[in-house]
N, C-alpha and C. Protein backbone atom coordinates (compact mmCIF):
# COMPACT_ATOMS: atom_id res chain seq x y z
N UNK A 1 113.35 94.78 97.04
CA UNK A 1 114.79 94.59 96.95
C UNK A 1 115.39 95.51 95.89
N UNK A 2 114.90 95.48 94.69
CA UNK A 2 115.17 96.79 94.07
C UNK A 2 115.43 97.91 94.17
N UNK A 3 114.04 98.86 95.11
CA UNK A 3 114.19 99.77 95.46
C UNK A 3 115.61 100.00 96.07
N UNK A 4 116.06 98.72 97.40
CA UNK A 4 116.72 98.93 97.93
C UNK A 4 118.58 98.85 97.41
N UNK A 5 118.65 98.36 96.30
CA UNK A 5 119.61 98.29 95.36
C UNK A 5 119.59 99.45 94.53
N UNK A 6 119.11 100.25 94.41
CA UNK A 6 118.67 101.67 93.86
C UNK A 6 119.23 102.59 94.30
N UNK A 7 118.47 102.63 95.56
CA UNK A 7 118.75 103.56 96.82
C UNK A 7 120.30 103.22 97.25
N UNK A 8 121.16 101.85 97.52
CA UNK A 8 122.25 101.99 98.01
C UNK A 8 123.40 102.59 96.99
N UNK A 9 123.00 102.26 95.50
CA UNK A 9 123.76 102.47 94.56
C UNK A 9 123.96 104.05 94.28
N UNK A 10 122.78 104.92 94.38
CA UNK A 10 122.85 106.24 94.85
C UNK A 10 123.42 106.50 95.79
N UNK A 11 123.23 106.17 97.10
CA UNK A 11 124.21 106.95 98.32
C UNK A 11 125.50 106.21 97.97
N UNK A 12 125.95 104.90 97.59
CA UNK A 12 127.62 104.44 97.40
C UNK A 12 127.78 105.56 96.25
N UNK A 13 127.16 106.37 95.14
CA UNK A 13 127.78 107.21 94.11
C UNK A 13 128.01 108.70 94.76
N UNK A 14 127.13 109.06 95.87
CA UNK A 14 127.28 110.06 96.61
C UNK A 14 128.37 109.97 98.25
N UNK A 15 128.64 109.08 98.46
CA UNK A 15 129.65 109.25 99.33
C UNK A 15 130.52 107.56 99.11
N UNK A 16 131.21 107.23 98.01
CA UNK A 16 132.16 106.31 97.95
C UNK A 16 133.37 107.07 98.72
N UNK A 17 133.85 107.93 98.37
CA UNK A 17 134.64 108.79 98.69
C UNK A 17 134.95 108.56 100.38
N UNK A 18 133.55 108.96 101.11
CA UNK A 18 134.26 108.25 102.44
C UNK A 18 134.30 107.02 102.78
N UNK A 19 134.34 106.06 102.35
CA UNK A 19 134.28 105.01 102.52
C UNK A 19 135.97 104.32 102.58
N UNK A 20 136.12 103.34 103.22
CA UNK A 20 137.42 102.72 102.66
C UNK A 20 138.12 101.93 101.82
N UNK A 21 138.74 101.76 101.06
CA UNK A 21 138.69 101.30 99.78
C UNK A 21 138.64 99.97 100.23
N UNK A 22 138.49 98.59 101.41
CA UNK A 22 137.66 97.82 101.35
C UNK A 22 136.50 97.58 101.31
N UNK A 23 135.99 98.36 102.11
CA UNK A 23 133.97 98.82 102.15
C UNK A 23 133.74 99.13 100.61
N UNK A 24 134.55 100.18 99.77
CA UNK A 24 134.06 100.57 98.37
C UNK A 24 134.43 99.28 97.78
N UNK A 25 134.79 98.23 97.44
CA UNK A 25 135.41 97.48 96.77
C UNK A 25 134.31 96.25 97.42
N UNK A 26 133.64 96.07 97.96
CA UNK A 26 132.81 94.78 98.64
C UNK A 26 131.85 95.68 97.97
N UNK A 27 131.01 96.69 98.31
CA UNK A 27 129.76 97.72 98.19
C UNK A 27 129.96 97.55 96.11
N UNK A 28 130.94 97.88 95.68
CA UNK A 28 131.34 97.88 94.47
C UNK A 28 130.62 96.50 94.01
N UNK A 29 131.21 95.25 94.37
CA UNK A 29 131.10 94.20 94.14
C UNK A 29 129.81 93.58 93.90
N UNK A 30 129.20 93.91 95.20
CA UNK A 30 127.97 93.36 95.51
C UNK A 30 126.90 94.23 94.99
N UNK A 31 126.76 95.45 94.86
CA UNK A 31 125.38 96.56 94.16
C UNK A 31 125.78 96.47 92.67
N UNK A 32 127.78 96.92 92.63
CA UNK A 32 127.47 97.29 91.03
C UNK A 32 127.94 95.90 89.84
N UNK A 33 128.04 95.26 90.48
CA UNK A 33 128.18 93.90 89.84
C UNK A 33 127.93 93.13 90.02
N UNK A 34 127.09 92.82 90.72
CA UNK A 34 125.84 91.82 91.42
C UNK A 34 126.39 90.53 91.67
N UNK A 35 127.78 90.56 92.21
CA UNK A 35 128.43 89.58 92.83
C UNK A 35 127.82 88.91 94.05
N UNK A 36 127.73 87.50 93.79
CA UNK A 36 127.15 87.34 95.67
C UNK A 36 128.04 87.47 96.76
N UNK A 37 127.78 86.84 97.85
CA UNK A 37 128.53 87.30 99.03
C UNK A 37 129.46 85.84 98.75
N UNK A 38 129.39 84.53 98.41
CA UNK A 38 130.27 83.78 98.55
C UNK A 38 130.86 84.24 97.23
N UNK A 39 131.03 84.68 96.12
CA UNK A 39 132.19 85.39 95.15
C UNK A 39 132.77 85.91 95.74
N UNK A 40 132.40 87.15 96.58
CA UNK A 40 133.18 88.17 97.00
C UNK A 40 134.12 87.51 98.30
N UNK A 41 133.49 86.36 99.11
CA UNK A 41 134.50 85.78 99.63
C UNK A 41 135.55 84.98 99.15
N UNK A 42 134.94 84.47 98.40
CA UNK A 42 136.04 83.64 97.42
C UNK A 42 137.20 84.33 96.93
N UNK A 43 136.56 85.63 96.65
CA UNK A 43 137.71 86.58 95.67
C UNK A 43 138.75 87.42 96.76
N UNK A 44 138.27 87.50 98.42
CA UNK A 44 139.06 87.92 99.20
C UNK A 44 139.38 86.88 100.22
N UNK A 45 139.03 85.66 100.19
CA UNK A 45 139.54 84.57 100.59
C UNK A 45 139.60 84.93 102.14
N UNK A 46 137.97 85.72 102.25
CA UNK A 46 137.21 85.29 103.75
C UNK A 46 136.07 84.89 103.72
N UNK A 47 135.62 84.83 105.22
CA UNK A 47 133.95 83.76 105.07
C UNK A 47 132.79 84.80 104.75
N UNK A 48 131.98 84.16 104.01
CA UNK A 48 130.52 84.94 103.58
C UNK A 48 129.91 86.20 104.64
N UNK A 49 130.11 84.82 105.94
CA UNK A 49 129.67 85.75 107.04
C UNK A 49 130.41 87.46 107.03
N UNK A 50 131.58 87.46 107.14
CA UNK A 50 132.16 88.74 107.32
C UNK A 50 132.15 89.47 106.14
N UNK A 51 131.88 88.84 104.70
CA UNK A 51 131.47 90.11 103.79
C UNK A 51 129.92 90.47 103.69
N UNK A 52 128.85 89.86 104.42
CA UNK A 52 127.67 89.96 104.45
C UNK A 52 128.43 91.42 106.12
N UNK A 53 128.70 91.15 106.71
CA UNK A 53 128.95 91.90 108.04
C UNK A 53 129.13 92.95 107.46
N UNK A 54 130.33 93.07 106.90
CA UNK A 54 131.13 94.53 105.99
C UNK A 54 129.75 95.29 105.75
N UNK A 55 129.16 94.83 104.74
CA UNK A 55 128.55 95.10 103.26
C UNK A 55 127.07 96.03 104.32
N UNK A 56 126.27 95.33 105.76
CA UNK A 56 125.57 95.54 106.32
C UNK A 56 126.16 97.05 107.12
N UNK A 57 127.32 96.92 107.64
CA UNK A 57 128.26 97.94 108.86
C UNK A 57 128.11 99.29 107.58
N UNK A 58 128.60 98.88 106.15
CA UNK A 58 128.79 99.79 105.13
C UNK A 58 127.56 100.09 104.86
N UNK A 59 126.33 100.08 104.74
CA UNK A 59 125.12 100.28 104.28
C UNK A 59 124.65 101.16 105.38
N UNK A 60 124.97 100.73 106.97
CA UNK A 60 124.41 101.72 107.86
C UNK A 60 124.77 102.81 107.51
N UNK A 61 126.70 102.93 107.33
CA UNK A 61 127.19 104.16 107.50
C UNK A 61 126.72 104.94 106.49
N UNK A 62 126.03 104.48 105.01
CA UNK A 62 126.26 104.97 103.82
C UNK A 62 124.44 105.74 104.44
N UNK A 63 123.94 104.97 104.88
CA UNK A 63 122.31 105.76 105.24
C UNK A 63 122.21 107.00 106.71
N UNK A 64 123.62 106.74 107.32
CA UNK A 64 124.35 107.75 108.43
C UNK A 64 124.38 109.00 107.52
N UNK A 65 125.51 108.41 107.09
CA UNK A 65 125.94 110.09 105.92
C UNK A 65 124.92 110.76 105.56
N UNK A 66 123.71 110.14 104.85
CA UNK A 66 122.49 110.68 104.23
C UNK A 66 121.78 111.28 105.00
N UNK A 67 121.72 110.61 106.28
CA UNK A 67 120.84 111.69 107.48
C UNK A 67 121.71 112.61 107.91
N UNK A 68 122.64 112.98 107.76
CA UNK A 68 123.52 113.87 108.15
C UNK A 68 123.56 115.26 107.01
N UNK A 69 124.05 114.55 105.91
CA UNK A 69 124.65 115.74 104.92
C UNK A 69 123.73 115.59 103.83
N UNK A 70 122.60 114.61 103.58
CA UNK A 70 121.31 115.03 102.65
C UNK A 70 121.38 114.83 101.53
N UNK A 71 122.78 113.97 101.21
CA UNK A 71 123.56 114.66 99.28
C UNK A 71 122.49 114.04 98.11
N UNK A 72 121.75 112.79 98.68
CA UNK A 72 120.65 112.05 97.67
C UNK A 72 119.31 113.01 97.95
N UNK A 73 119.03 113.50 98.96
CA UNK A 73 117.52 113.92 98.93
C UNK A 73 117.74 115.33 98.20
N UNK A 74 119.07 116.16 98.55
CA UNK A 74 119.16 117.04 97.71
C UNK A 74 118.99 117.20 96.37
N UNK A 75 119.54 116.01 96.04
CA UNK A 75 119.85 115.71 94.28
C UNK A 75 118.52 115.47 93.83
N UNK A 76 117.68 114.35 95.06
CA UNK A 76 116.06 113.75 94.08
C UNK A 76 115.28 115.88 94.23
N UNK A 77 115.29 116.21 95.13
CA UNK A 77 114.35 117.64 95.20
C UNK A 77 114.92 118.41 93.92
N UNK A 78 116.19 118.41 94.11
CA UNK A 78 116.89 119.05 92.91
C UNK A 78 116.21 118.91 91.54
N UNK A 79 116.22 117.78 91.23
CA UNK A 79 115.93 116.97 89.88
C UNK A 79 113.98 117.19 89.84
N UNK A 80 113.56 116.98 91.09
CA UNK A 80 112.43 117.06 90.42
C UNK A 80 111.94 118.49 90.30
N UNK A 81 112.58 119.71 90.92
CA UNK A 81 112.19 120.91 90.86
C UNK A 81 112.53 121.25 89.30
N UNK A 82 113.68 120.46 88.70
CA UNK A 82 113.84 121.41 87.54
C UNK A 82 112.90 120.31 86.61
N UNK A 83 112.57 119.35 86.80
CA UNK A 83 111.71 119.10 85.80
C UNK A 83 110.76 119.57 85.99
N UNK A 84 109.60 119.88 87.28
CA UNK A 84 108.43 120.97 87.25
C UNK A 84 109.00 122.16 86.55
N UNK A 85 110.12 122.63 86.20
CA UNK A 85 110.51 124.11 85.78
C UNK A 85 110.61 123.83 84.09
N UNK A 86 110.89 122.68 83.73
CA UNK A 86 110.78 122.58 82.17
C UNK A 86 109.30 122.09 82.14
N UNK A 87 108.95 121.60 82.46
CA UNK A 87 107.43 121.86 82.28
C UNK A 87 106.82 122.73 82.46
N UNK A 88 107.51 123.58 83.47
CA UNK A 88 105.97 125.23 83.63
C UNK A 88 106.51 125.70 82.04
N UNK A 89 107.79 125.90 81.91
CA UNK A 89 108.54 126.66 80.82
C UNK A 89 107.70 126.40 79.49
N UNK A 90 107.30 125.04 79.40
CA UNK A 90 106.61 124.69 77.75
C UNK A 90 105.16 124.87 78.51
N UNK A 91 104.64 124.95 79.63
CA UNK A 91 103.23 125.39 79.05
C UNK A 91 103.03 126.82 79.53
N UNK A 92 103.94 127.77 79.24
CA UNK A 92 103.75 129.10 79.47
C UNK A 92 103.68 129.70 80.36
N UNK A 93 103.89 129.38 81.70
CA UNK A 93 103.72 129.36 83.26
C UNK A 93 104.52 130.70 83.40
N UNK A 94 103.95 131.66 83.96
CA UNK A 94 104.06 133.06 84.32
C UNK A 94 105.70 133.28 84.90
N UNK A 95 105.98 134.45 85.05
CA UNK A 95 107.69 134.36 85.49
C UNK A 95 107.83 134.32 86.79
N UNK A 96 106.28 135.03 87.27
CA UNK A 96 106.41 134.45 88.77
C UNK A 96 106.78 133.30 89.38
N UNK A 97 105.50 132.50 88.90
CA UNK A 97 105.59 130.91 89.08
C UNK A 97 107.17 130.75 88.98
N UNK A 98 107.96 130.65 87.50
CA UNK A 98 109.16 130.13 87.68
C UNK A 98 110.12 130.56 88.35
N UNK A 99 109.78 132.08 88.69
CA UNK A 99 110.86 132.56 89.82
C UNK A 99 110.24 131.98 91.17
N UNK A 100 109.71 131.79 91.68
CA UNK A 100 109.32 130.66 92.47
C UNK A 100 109.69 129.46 92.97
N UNK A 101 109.79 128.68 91.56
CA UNK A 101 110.59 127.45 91.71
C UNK A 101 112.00 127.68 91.68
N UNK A 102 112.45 129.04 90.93
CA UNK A 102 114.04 129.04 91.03
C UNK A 102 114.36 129.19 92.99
N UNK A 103 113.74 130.18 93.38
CA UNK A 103 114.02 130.17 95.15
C UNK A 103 113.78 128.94 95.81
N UNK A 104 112.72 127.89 95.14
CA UNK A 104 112.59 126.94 96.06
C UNK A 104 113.83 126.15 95.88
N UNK A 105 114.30 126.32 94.50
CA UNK A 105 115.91 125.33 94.24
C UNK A 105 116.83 126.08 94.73
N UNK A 106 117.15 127.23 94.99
CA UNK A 106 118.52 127.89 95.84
C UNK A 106 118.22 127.90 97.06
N UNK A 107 117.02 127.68 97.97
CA UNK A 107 116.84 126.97 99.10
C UNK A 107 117.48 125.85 99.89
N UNK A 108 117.64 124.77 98.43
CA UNK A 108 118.04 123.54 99.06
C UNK A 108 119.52 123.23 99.34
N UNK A 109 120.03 124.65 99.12
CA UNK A 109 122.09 124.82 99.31
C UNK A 109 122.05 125.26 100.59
């Protein structure tokens, strides 16, 4: 469940933007403030059922986007290429090597 609160909180920071400011505002609620689903009904004064519905319809679309436009797998390859690159950097790793990893990171644009 973690993982999966992880993972949604990354793609809602990478595409809130398309979302609609009810979907961002339930997604908001429920990942970044760990509201349950009867708060969040309470607080929009509908039934559990339809903010559990929302919150599920919003999670597909938010894992849609990701197979589409990539913006989290970009960012994790991103991130871990430049930490292999501060690490070749402190143990002396040839300029090849790091020109290497620089092409494998202007690859992923």
């Amino acid at each position: 469940m973690l993982e999966k609160t992880l993972r949604m909180n990354l793609l809602f920071d990478f595409y809130q933007s398309l979302l609609t400011q009810k979907q961002s505002k339930y997604m908001s609620l429920y990942y970044l403030d760990d509201f349950s689903l009867g708060e969040i009904a309470e607080e929009f004064d509908i039934s559990r059922q339809a903010v559990y519905d929302n919150i599920k319809r919003t999670e597909a679309m938010l894992e849609e986007y990701e197979s589409k436009l990539k913006l989290l797998s970009k960012f994790e390859k991103r991130s871990e290429l430049v930490a292999q690159m501060k690490q070749a950097i402190e143990s002396n790793a040839t300029p090849e090597e790091i020109m290497s990893m620089l092409d494998s990171l202007e690859k992923l644009d």
